[in-house]
PDB file of N, CA and C in Angstrom:
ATOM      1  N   UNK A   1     114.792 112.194  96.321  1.00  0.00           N
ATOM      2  CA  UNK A   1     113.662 111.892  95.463  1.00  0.00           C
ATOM      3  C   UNK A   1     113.159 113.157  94.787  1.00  0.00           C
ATOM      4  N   UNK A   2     112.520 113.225  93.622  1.00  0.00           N
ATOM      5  CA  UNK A   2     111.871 114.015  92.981  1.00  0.00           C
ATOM      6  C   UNK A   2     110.658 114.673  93.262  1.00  0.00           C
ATOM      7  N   UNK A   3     110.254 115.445  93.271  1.00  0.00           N
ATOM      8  CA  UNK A   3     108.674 116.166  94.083  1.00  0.00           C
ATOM      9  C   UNK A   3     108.374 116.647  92.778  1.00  0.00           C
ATOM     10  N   UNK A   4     107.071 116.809  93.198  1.00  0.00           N
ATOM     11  CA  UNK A   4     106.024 117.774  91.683  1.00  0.00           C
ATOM     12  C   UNK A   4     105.040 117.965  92.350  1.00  0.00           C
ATOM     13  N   UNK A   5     104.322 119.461  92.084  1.00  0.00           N
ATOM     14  CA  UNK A   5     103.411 120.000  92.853  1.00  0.00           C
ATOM     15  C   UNK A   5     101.841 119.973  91.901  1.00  0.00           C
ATOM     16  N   UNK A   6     101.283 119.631  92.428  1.00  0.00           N
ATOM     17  CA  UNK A   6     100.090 119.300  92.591  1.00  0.00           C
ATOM     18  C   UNK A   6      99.138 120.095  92.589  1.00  0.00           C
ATOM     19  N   UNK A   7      98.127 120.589  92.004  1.00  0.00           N
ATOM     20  CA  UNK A   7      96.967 121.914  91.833  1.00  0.00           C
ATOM     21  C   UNK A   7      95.845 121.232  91.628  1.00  0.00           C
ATOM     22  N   UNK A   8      94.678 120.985  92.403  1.00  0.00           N
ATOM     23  CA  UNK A   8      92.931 120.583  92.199  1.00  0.00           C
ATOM     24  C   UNK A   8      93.131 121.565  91.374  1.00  0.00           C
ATOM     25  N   UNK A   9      92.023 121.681  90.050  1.00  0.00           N
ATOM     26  CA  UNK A   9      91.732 122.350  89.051  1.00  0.00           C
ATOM     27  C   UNK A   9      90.318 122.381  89.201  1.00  0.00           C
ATOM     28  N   UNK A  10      89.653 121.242  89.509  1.00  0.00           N
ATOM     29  CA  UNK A  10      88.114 121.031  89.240  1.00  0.00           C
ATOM     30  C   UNK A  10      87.731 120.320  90.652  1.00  0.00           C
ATOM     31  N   UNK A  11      86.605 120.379  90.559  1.00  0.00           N
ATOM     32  CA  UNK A  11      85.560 120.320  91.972  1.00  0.00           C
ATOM     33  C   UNK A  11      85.684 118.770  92.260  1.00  0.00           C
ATOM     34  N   UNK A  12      85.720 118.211  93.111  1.00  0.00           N
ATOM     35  CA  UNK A  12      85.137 116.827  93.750  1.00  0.00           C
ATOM     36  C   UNK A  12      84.094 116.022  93.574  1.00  0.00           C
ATOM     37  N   UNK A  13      83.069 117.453  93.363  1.00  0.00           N
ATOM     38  CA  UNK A  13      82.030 116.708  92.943  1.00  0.00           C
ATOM     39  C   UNK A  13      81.131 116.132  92.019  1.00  0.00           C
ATOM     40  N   UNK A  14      80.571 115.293  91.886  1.00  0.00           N
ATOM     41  CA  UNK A  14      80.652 113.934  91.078  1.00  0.00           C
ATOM     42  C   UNK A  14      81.460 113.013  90.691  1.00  0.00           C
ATOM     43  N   UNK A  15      82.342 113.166  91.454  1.00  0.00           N
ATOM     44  CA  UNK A  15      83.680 112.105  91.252  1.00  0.00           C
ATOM     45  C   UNK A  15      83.151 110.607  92.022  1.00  0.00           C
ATOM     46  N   UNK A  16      83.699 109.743  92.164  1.00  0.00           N
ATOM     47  CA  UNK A  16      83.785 108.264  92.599  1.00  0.00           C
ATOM     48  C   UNK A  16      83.970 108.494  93.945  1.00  0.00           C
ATOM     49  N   UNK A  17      83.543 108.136  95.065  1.00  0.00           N
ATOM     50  CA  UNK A  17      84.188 107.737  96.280  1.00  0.00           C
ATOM     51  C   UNK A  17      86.293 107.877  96.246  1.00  0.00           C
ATOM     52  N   UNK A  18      86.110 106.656  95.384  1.00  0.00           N
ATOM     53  CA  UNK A  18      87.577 106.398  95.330  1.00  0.00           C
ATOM     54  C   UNK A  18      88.508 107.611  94.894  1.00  0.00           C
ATOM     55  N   UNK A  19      88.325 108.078  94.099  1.00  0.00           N
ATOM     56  CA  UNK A  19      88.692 109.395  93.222  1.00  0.00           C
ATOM     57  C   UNK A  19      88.846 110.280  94.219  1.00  0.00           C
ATOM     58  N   UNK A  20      87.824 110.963  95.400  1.00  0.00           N
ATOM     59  CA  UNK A  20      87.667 111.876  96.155  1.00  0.00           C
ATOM     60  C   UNK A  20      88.955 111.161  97.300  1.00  0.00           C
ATOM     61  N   UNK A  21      88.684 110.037  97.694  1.00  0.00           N
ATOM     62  CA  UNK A  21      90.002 109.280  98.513  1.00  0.00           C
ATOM     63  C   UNK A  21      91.158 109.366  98.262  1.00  0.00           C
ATOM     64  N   UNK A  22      91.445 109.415  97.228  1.00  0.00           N
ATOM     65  CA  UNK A  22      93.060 109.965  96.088  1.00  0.00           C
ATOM     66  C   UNK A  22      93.084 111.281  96.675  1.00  0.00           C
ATOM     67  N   UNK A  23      91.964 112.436  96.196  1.00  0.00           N
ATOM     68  CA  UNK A  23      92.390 113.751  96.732  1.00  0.00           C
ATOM     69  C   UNK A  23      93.028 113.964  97.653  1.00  0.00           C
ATOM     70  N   UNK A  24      92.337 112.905  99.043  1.00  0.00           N
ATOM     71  CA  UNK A  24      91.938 113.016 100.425  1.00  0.00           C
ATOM     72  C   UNK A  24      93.577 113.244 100.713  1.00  0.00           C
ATOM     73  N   UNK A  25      94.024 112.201 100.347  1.00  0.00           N
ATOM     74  CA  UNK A  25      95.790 110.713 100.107  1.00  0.00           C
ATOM     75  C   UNK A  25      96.555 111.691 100.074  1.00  0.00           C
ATOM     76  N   UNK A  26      96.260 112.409  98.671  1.00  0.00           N
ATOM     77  CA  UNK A  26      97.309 113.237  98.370  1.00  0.00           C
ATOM     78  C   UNK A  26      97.663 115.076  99.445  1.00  0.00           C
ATOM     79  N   UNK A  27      96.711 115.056  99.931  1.00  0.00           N
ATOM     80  CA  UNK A  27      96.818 116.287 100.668  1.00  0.00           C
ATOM     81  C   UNK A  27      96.064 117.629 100.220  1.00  0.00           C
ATOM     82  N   UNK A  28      95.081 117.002  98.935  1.00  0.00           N
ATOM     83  CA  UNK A  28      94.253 118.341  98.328  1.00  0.00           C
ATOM     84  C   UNK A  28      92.907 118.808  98.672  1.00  0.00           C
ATOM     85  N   UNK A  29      92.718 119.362  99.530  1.00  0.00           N
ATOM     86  CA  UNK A  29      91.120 120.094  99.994  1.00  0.00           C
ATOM     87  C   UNK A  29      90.313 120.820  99.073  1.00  0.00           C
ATOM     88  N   UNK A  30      90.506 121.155  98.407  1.00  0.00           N
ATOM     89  CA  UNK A  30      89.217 122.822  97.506  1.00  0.00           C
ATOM     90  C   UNK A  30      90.075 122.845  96.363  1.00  0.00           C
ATOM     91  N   UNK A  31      89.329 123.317  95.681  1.00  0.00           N
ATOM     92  CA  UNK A  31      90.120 123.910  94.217  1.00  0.00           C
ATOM     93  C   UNK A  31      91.118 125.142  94.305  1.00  0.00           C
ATOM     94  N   UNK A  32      91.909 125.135  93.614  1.00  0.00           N
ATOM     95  CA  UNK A  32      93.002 125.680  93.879  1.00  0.00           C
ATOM     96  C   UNK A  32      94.044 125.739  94.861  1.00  0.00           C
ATOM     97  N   UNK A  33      94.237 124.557  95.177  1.00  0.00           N
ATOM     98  CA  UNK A  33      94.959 124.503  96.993  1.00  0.00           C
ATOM     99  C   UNK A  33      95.869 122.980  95.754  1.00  0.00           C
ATOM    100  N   UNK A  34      97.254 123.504  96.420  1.00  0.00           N
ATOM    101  CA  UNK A  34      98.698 123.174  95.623  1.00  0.00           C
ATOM    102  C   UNK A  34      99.389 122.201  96.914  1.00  0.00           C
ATOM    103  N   UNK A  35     100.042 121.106  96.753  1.00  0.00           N
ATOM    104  CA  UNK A  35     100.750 120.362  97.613  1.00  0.00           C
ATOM    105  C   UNK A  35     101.835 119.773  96.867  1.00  0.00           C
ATOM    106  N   UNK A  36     103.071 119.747  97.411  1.00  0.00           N
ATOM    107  CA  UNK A  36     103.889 119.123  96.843  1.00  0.00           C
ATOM    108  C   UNK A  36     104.691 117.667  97.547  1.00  0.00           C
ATOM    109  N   UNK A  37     104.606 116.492  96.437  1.00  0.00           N
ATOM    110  CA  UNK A  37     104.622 115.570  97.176  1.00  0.00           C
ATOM    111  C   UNK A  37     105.509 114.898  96.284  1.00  0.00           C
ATOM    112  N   UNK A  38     106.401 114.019  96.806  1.00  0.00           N
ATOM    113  CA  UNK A  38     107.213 113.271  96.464  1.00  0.00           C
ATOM    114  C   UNK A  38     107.111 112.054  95.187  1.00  0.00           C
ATOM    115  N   UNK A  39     108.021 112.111  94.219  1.00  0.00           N
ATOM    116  CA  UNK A  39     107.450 110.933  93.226  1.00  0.00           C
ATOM    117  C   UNK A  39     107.707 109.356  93.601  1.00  0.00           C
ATOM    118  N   UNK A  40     106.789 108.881  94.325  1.00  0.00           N
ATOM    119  CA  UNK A  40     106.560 107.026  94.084  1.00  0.00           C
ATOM    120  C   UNK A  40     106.095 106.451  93.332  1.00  0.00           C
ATOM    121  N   UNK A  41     105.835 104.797  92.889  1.00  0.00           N
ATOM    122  CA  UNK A  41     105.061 104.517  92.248  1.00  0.00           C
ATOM    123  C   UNK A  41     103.348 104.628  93.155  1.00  0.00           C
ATOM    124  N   UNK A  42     103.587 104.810  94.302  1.00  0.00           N
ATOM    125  CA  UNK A  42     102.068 105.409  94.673  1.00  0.00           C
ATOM    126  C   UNK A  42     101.882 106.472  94.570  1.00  0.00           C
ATOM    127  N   UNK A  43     102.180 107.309  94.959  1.00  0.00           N
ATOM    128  CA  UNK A  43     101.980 108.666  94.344  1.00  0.00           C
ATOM    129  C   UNK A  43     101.229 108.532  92.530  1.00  0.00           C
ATOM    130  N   UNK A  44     102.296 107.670  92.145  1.00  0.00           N
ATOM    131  CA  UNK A  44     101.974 108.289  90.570  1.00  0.00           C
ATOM    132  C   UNK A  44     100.326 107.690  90.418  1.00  0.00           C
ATOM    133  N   UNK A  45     100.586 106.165  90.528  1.00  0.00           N
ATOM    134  CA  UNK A  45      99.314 105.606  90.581  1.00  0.00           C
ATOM    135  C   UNK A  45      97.885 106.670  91.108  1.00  0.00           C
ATOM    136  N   UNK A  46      97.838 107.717  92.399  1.00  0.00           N
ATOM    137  CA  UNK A  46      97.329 108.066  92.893  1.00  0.00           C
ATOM    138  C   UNK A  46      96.661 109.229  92.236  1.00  0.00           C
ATOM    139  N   UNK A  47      98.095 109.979  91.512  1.00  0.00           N
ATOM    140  CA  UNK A  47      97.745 111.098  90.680  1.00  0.00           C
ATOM    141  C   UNK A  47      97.235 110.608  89.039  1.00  0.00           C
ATOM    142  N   UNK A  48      97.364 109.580  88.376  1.00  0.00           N
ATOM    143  CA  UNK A  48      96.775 109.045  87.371  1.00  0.00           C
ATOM    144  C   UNK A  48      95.610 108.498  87.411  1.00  0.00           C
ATOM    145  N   UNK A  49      95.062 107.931  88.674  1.00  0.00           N
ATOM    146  CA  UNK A  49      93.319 108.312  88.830  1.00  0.00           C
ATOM    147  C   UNK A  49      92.735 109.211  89.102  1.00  0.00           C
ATOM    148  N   UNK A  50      93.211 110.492  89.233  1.00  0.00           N
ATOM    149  CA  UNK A  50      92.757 111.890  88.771  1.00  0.00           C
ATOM    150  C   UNK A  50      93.473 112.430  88.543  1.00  0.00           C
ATOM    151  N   UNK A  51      93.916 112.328  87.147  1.00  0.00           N
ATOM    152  CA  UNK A  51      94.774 113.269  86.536  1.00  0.00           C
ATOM    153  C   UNK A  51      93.578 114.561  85.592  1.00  0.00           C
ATOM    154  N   UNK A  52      92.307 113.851  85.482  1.00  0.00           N
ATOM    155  CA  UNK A  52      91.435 115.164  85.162  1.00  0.00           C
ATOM    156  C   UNK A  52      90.711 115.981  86.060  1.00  0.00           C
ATOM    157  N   UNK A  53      91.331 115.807  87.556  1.00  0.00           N
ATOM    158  CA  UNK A  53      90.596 116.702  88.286  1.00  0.00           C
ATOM    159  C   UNK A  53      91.951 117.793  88.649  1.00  0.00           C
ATOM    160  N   UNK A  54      93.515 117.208  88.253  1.00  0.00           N
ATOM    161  CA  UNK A  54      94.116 118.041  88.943  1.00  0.00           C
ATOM    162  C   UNK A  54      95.273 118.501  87.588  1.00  0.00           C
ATOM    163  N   UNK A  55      96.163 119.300  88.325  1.00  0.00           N
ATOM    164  CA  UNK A  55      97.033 119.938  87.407  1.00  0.00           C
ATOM    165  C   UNK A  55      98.997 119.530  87.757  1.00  0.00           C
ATOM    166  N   UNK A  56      99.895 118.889  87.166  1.00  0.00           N
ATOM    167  CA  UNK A  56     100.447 118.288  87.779  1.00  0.00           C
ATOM    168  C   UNK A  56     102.238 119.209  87.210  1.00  0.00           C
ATOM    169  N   UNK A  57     102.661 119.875  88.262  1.00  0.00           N
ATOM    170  CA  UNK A  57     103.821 120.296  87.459  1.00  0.00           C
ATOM    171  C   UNK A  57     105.359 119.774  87.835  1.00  0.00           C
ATOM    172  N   UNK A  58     106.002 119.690  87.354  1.00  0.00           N
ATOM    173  CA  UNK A  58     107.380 119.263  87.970  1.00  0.00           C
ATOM    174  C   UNK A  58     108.127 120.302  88.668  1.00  0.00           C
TER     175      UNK A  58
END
């Protein structure tokens, strides 16, 4: 499978419950903290409800 790494860019806060739960999902704590995670259709789903809090590279 394909991986792409993952960068919080912007803060948590004021985000949605749900939004902050995506972070949680994906493995991202604080700004600037990078995880690399495998491409699913959950994953993608996960990273396209915050795709403006994070930074997404292949």
């Amino acid at each position: 499978m394909a991986k792409v790494k993952i960068t919080q860019i912007k803060s948590k806060i004021g985000s949605t419950e749900r939004q902050r739960k995506n972070l949680a999902a994906l493995g991202l704590r604080r700004i600037h903290h990078t995880v690399e995670v495998e491409v699913t259709p959950i994953t993608q789903g996960m990273i396209e409800k915050v795709k403006h809090l994070v930074r997404v590279e292949e």
